[in-house]
PDB file of N, CA and C in Angstrom:
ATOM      1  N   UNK A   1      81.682 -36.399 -37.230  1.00  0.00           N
ATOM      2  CA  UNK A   1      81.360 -37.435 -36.283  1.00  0.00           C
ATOM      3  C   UNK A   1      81.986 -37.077 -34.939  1.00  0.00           C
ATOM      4  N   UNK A   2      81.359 -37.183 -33.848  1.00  0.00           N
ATOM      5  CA  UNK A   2      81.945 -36.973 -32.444  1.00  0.00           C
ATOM      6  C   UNK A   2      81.461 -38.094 -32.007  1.00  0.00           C
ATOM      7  N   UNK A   3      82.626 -38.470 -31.003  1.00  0.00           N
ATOM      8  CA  UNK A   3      82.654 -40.122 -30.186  1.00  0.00           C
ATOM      9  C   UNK A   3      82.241 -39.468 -28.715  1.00  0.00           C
ATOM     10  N   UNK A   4      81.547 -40.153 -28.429  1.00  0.00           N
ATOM     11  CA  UNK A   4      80.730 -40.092 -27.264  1.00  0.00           C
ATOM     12  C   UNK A   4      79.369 -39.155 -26.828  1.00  0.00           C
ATOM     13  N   UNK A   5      78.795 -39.293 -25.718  1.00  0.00           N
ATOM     14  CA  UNK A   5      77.916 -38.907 -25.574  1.00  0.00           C
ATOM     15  C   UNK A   5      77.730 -37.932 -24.491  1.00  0.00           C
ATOM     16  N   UNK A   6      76.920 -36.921 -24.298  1.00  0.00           N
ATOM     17  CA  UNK A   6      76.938 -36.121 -22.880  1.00  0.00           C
ATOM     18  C   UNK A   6      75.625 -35.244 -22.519  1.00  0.00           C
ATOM     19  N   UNK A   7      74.660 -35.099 -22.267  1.00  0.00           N
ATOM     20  CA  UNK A   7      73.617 -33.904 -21.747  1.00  0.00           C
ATOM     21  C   UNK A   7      73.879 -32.519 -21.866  1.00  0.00           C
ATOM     22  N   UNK A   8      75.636 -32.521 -21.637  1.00  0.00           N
ATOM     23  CA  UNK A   8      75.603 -30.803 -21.519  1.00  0.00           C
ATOM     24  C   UNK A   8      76.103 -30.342 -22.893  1.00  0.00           C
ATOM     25  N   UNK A   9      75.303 -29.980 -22.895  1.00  0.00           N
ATOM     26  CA  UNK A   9      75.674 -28.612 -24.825  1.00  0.00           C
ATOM     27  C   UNK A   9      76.526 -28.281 -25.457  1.00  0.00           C
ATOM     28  N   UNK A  10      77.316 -27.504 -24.338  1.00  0.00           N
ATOM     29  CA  UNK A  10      78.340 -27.148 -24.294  1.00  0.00           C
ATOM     30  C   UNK A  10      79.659 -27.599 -24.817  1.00  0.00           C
ATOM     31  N   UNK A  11      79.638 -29.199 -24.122  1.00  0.00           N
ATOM     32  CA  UNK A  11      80.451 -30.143 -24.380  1.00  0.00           C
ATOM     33  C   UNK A  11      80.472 -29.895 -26.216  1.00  0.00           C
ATOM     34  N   UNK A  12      80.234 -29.970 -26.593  1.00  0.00           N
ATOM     35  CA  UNK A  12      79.826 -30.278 -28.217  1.00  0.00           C
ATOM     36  C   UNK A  12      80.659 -28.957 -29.153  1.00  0.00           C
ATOM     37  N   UNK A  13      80.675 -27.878 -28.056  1.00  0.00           N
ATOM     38  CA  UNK A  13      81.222 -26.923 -29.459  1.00  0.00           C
ATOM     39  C   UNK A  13      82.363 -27.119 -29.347  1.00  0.00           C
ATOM     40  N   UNK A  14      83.187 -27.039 -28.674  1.00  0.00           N
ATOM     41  CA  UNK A  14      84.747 -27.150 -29.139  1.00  0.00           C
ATOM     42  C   UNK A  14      85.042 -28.164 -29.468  1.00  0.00           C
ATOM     43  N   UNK A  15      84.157 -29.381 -29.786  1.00  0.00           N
ATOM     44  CA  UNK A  15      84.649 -30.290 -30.419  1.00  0.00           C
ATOM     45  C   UNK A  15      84.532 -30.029 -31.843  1.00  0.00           C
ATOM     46  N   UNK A  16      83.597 -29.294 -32.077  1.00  0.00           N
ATOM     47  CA  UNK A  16      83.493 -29.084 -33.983  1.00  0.00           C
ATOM     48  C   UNK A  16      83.991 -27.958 -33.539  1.00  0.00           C
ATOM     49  N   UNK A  17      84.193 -26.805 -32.993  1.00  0.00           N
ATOM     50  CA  UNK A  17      85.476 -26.081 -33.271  1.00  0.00           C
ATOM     51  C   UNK A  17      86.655 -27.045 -33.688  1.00  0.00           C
ATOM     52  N   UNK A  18      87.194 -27.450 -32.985  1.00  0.00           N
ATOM     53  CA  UNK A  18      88.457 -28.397 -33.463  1.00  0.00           C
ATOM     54  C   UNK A  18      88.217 -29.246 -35.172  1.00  0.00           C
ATOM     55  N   UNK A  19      87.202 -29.821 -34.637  1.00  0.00           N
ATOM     56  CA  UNK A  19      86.915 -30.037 -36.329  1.00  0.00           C
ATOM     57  C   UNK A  19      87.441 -29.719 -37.472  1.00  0.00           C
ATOM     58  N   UNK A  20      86.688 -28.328 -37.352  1.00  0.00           N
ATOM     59  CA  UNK A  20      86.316 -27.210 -38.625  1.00  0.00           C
ATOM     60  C   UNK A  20      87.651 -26.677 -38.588  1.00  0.00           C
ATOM     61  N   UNK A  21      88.400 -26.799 -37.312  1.00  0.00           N
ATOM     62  CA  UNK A  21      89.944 -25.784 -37.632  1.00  0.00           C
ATOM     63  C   UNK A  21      91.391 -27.381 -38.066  1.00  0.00           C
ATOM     64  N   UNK A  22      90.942 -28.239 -37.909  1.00  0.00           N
ATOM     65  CA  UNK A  22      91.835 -29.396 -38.419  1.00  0.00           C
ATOM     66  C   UNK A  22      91.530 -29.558 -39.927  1.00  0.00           C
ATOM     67  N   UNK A  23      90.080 -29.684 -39.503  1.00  0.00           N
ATOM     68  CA  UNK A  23      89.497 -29.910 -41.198  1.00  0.00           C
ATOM     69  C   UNK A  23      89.232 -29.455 -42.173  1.00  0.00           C
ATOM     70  N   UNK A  24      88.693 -28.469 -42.047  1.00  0.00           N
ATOM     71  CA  UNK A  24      88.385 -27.288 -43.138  1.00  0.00           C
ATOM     72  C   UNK A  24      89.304 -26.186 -43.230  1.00  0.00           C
ATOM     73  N   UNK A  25      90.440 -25.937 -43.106  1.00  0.00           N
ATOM     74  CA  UNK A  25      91.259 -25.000 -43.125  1.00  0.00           C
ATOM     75  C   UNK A  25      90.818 -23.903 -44.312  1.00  0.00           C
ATOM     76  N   UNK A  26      90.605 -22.834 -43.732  1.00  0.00           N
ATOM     77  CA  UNK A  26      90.214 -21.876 -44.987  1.00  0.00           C
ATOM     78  C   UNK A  26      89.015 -22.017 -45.902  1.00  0.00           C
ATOM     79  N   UNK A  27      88.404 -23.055 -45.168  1.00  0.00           N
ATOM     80  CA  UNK A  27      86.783 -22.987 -45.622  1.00  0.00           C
ATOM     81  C   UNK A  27      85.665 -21.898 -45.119  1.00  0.00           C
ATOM     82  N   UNK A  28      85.111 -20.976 -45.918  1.00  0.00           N
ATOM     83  CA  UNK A  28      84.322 -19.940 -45.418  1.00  0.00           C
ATOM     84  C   UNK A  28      82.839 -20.782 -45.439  1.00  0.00           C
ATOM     85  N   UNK A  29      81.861 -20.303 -44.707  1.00  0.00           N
ATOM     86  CA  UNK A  29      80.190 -20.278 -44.383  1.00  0.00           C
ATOM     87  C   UNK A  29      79.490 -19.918 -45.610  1.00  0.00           C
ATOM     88  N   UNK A  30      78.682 -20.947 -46.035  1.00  0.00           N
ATOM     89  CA  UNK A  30      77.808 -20.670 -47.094  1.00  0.00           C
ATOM     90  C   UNK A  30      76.797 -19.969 -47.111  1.00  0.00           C
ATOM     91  N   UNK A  31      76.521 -19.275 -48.300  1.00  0.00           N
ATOM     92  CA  UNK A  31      74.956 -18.955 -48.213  1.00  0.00           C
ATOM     93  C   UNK A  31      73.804 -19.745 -48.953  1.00  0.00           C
ATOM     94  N   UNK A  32      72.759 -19.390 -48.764  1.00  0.00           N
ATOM     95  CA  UNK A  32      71.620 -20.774 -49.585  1.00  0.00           C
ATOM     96  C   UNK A  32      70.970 -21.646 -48.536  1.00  0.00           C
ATOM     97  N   UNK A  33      70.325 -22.195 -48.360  1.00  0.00           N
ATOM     98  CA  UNK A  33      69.411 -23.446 -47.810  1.00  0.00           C
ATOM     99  C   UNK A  33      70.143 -24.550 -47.665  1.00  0.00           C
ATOM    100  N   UNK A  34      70.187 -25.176 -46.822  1.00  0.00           N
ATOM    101  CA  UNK A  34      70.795 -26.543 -46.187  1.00  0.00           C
ATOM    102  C   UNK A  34      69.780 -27.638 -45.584  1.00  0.00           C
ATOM    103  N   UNK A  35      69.875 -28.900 -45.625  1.00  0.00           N
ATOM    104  CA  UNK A  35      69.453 -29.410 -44.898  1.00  0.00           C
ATOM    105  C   UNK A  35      70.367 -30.571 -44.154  1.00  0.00           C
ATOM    106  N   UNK A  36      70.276 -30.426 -43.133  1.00  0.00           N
ATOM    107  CA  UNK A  36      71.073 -31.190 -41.465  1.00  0.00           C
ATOM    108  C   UNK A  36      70.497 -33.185 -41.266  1.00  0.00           C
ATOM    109  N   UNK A  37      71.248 -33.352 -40.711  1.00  0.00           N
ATOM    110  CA  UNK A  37      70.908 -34.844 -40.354  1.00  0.00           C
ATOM    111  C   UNK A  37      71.835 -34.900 -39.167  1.00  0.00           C
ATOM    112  N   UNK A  38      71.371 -35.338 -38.105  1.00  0.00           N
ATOM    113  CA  UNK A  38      72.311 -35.677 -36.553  1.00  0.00           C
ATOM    114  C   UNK A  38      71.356 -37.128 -36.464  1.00  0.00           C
ATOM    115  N   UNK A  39      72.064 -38.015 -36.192  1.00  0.00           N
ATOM    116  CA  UNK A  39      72.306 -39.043 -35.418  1.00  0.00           C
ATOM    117  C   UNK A  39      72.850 -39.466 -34.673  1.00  0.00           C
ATOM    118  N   UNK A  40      72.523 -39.870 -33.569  1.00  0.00           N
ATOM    119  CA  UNK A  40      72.390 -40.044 -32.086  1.00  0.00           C
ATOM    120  C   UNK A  40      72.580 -41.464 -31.998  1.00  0.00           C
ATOM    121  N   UNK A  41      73.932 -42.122 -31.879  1.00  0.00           N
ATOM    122  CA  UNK A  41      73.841 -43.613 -31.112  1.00  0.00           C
ATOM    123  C   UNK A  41      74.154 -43.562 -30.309  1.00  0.00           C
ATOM    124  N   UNK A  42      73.759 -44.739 -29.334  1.00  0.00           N
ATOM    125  CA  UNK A  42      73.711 -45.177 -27.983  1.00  0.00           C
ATOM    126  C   UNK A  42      74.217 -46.183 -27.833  1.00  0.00           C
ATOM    127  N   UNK A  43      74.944 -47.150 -26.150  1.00  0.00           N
ATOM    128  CA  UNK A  43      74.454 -48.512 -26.309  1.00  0.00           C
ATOM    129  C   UNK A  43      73.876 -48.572 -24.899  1.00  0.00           C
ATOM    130  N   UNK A  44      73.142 -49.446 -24.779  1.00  0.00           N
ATOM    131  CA  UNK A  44      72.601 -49.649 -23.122  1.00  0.00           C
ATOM    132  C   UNK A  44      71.362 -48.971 -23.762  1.00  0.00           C
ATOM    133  N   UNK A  45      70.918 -48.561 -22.851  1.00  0.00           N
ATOM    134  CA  UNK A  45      69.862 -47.905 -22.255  1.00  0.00           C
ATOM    135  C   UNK A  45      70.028 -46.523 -23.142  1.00  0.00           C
ATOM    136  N   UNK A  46      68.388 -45.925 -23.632  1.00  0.00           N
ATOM    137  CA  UNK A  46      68.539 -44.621 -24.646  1.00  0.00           C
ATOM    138  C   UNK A  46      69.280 -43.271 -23.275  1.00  0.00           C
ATOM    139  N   UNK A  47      69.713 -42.704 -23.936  1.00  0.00           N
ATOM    140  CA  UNK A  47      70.115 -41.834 -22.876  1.00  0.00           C
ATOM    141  C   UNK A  47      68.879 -40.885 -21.920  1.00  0.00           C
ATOM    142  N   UNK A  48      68.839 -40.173 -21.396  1.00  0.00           N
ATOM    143  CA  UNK A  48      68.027 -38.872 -21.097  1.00  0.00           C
ATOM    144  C   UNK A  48      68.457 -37.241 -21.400  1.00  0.00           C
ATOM    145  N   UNK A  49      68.048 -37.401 -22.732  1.00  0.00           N
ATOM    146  CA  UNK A  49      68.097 -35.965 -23.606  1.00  0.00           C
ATOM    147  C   UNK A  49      67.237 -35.867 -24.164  1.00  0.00           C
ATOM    148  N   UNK A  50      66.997 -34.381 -24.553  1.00  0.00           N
ATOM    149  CA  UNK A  50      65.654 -34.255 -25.546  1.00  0.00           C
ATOM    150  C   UNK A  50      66.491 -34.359 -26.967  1.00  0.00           C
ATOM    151  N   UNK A  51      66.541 -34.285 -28.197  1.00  0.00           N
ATOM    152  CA  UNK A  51      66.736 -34.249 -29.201  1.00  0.00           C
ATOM    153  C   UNK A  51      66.730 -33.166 -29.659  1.00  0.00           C
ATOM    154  N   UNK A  52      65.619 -32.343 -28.891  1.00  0.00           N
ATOM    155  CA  UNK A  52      65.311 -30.902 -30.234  1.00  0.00           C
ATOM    156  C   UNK A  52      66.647 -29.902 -29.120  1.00  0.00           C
ATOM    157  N   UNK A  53      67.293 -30.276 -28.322  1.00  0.00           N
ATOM    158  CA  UNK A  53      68.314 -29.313 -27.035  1.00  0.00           C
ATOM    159  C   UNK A  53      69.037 -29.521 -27.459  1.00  0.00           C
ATOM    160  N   UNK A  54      69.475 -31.200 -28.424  1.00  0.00           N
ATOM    161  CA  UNK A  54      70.994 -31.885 -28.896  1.00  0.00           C
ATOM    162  C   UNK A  54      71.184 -30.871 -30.053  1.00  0.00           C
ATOM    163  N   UNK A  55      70.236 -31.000 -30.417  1.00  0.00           N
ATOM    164  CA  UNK A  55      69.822 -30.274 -32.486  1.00  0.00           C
ATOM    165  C   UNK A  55      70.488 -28.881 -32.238  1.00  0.00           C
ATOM    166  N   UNK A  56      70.069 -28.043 -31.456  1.00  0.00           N
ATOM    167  CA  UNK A  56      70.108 -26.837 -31.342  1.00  0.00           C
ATOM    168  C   UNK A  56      71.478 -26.548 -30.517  1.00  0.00           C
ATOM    169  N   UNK A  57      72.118 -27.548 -29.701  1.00  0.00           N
ATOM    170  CA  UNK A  57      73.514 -27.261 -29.954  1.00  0.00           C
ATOM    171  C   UNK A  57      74.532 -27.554 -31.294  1.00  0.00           C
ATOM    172  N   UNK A  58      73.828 -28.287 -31.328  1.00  0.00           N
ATOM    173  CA  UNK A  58      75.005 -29.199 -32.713  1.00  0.00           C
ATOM    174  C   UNK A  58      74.940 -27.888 -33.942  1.00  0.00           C
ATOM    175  N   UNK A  59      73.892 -27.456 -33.949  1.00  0.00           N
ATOM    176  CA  UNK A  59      73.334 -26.208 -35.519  1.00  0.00           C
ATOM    177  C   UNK A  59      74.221 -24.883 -34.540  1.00  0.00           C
ATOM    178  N   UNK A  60      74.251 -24.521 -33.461  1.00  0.00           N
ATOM    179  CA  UNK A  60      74.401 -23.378 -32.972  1.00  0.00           C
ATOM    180  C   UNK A  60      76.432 -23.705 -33.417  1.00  0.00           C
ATOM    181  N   UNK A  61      76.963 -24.818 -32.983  1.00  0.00           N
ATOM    182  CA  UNK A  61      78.017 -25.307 -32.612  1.00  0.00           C
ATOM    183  C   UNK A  61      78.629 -25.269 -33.941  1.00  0.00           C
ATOM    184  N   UNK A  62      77.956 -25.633 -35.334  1.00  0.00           N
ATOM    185  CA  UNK A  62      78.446 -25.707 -36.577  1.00  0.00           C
ATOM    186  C   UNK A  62      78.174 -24.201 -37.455  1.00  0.00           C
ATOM    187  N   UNK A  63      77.273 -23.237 -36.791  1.00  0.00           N
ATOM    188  CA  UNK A  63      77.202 -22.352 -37.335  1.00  0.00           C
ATOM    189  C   UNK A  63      78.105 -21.064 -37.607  1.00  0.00           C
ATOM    190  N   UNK A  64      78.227 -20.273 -38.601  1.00  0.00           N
ATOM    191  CA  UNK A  64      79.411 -19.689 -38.655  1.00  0.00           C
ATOM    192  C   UNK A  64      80.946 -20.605 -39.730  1.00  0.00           C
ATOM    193  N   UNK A  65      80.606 -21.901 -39.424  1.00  0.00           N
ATOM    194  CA  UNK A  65      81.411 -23.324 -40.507  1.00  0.00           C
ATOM    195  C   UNK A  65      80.832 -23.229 -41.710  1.00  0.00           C
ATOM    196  N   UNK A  66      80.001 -23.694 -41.218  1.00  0.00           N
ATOM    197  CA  UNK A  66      78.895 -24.555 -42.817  1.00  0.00           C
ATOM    198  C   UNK A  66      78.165 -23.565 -43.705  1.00  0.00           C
ATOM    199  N   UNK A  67      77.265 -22.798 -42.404  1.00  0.00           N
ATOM    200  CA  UNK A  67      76.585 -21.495 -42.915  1.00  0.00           C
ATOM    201  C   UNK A  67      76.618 -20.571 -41.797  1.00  0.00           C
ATOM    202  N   UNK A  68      76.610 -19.338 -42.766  1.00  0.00           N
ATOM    203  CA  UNK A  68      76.190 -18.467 -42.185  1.00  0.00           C
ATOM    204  C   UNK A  68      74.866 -18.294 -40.456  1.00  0.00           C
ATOM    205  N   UNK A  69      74.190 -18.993 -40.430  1.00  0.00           N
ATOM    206  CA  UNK A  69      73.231 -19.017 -39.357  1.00  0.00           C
ATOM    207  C   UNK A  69      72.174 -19.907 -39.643  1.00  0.00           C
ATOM    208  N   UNK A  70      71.662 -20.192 -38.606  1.00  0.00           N
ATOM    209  CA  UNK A  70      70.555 -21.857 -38.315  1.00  0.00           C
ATOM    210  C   UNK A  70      69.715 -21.601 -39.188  1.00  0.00           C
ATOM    211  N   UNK A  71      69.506 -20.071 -39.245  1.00  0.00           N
ATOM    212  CA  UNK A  71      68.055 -19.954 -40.415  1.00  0.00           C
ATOM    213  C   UNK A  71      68.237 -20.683 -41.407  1.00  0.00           C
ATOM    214  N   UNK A  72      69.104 -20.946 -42.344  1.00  0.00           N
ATOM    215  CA  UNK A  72      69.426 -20.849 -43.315  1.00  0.00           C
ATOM    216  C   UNK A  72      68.868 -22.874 -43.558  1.00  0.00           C
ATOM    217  N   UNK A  73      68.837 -23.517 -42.306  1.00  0.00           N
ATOM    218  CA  UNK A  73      68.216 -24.592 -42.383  1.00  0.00           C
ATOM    219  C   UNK A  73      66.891 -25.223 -42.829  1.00  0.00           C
ATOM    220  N   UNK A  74      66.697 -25.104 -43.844  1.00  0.00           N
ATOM    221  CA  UNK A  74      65.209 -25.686 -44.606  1.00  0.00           C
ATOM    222  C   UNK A  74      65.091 -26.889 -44.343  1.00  0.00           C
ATOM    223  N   UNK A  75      65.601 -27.818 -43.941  1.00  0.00           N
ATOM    224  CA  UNK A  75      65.001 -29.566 -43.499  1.00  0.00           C
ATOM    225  C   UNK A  75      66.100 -29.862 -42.170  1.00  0.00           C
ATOM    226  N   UNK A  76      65.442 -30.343 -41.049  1.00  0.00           N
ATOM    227  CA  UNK A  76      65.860 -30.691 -39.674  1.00  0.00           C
ATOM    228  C   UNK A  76      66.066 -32.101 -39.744  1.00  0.00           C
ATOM    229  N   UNK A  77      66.669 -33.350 -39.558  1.00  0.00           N
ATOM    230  CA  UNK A  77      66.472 -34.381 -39.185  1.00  0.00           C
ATOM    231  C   UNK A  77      67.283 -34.979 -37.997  1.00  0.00           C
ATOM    232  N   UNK A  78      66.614 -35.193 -36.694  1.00  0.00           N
ATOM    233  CA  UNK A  78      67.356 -35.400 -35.845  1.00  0.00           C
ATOM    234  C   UNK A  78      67.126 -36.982 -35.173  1.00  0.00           C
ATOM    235  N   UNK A  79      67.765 -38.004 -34.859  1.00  0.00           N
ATOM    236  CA  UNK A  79      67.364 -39.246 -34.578  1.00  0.00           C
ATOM    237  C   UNK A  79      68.177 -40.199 -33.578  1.00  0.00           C
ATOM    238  N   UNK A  80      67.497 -40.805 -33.027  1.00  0.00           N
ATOM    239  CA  UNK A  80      68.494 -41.624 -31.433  1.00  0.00           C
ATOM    240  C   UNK A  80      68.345 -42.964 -32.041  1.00  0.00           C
ATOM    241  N   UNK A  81      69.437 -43.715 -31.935  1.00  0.00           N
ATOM    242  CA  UNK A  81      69.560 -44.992 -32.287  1.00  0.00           C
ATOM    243  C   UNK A  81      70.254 -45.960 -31.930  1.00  0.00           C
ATOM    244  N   UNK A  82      70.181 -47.086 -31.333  1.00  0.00           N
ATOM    245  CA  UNK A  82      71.019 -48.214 -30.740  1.00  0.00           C
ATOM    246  C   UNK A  82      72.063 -47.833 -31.688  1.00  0.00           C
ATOM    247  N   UNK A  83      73.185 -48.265 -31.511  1.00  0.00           N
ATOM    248  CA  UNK A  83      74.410 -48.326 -32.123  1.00  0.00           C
ATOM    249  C   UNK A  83      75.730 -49.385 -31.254  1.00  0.00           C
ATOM    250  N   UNK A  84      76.497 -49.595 -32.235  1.00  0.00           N
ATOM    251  CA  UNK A  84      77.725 -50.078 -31.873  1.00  0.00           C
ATOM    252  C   UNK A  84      78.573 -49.388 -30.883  1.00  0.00           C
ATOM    253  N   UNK A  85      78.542 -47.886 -31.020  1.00  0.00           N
ATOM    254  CA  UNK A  85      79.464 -46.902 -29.572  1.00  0.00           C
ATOM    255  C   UNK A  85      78.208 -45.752 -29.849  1.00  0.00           C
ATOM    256  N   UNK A  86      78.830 -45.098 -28.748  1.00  0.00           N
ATOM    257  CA  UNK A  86      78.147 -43.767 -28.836  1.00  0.00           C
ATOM    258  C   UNK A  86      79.188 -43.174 -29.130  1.00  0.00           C
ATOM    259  N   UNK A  87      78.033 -42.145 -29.861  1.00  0.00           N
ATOM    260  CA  UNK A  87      78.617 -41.154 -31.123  1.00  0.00           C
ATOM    261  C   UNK A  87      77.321 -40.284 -31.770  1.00  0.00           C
ATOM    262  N   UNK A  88      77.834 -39.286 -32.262  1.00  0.00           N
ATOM    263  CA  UNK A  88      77.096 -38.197 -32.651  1.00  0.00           C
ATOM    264  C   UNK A  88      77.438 -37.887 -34.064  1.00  0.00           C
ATOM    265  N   UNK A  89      76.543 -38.406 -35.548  1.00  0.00           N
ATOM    266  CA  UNK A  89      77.032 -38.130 -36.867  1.00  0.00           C
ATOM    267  C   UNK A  89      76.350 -36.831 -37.133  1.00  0.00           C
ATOM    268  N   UNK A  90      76.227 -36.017 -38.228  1.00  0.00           N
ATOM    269  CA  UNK A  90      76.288 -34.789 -38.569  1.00  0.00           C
ATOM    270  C   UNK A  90      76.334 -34.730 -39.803  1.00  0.00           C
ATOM    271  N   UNK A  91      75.419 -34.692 -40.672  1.00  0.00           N
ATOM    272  CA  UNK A  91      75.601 -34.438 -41.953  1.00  0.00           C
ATOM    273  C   UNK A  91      75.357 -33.048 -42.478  1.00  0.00           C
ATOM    274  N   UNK A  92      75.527 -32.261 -43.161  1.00  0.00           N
ATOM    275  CA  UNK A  92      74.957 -30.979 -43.519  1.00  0.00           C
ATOM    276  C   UNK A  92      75.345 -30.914 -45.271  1.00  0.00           C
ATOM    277  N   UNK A  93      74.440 -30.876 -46.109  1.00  0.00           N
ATOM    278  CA  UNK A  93      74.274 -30.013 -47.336  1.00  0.00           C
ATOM    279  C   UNK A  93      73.407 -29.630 -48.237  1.00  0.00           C
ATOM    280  N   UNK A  94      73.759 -28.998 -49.265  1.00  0.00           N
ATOM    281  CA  UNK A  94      72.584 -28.033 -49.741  1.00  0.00           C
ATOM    282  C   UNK A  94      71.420 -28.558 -50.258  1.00  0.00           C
ATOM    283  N   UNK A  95      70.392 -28.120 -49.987  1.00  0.00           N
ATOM    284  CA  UNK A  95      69.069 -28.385 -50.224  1.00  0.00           C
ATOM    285  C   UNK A  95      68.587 -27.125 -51.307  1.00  0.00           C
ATOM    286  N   UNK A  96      68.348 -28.297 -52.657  1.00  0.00           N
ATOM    287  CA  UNK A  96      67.965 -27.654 -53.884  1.00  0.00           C
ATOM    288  C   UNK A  96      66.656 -26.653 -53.496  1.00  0.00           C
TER     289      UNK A  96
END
């Protein structure tokens, strides 16, 4: 989960860097098929982002963690939604 919201990309990897190095200590990158879920809350007004630019940082940003590389993604689900704060959820696992 990341708290808040931003347009630039960038912003996003060293936050799951930090993540993955608080959280997963000594967790290696899988191999096999995955499938992703990002959700996107807002409050106010939806932001101005595309979704498929958010997706493709968030997969680029977790890759190398979870798995080995984006390929390895067999189901995408990406979604913007009123919410209580803004925030960015992230689910990732294996797809039978």
């Amino acid at each position: 989960m990341i708290d808040g919201l931003t347009t630039q990309a960038k912003y996003y990897k060293p936050l799951v860097y930090e993540f993955f190095r608080k959280e997963w200590r000594g967790s290696r990158p899988a191999w096999g098929e995955f499938a992703v879920e990002i959700q996107m809350e807002y409050t106010g007004d939806p932001p101005w982002m595309d979704l498929d630019n958010l997706a493709k940082a968030l997969l680029d940003a977790i890759k190398g963690y979870a798995f080995h590389d984006d390929a390895q993604v067999r189901r995408l689900l990406v979604e913007r939604r009123a919410g209580e704060r803004e925030r960015i959820t992230i689910q990732v696992t294996r797809d039978p």
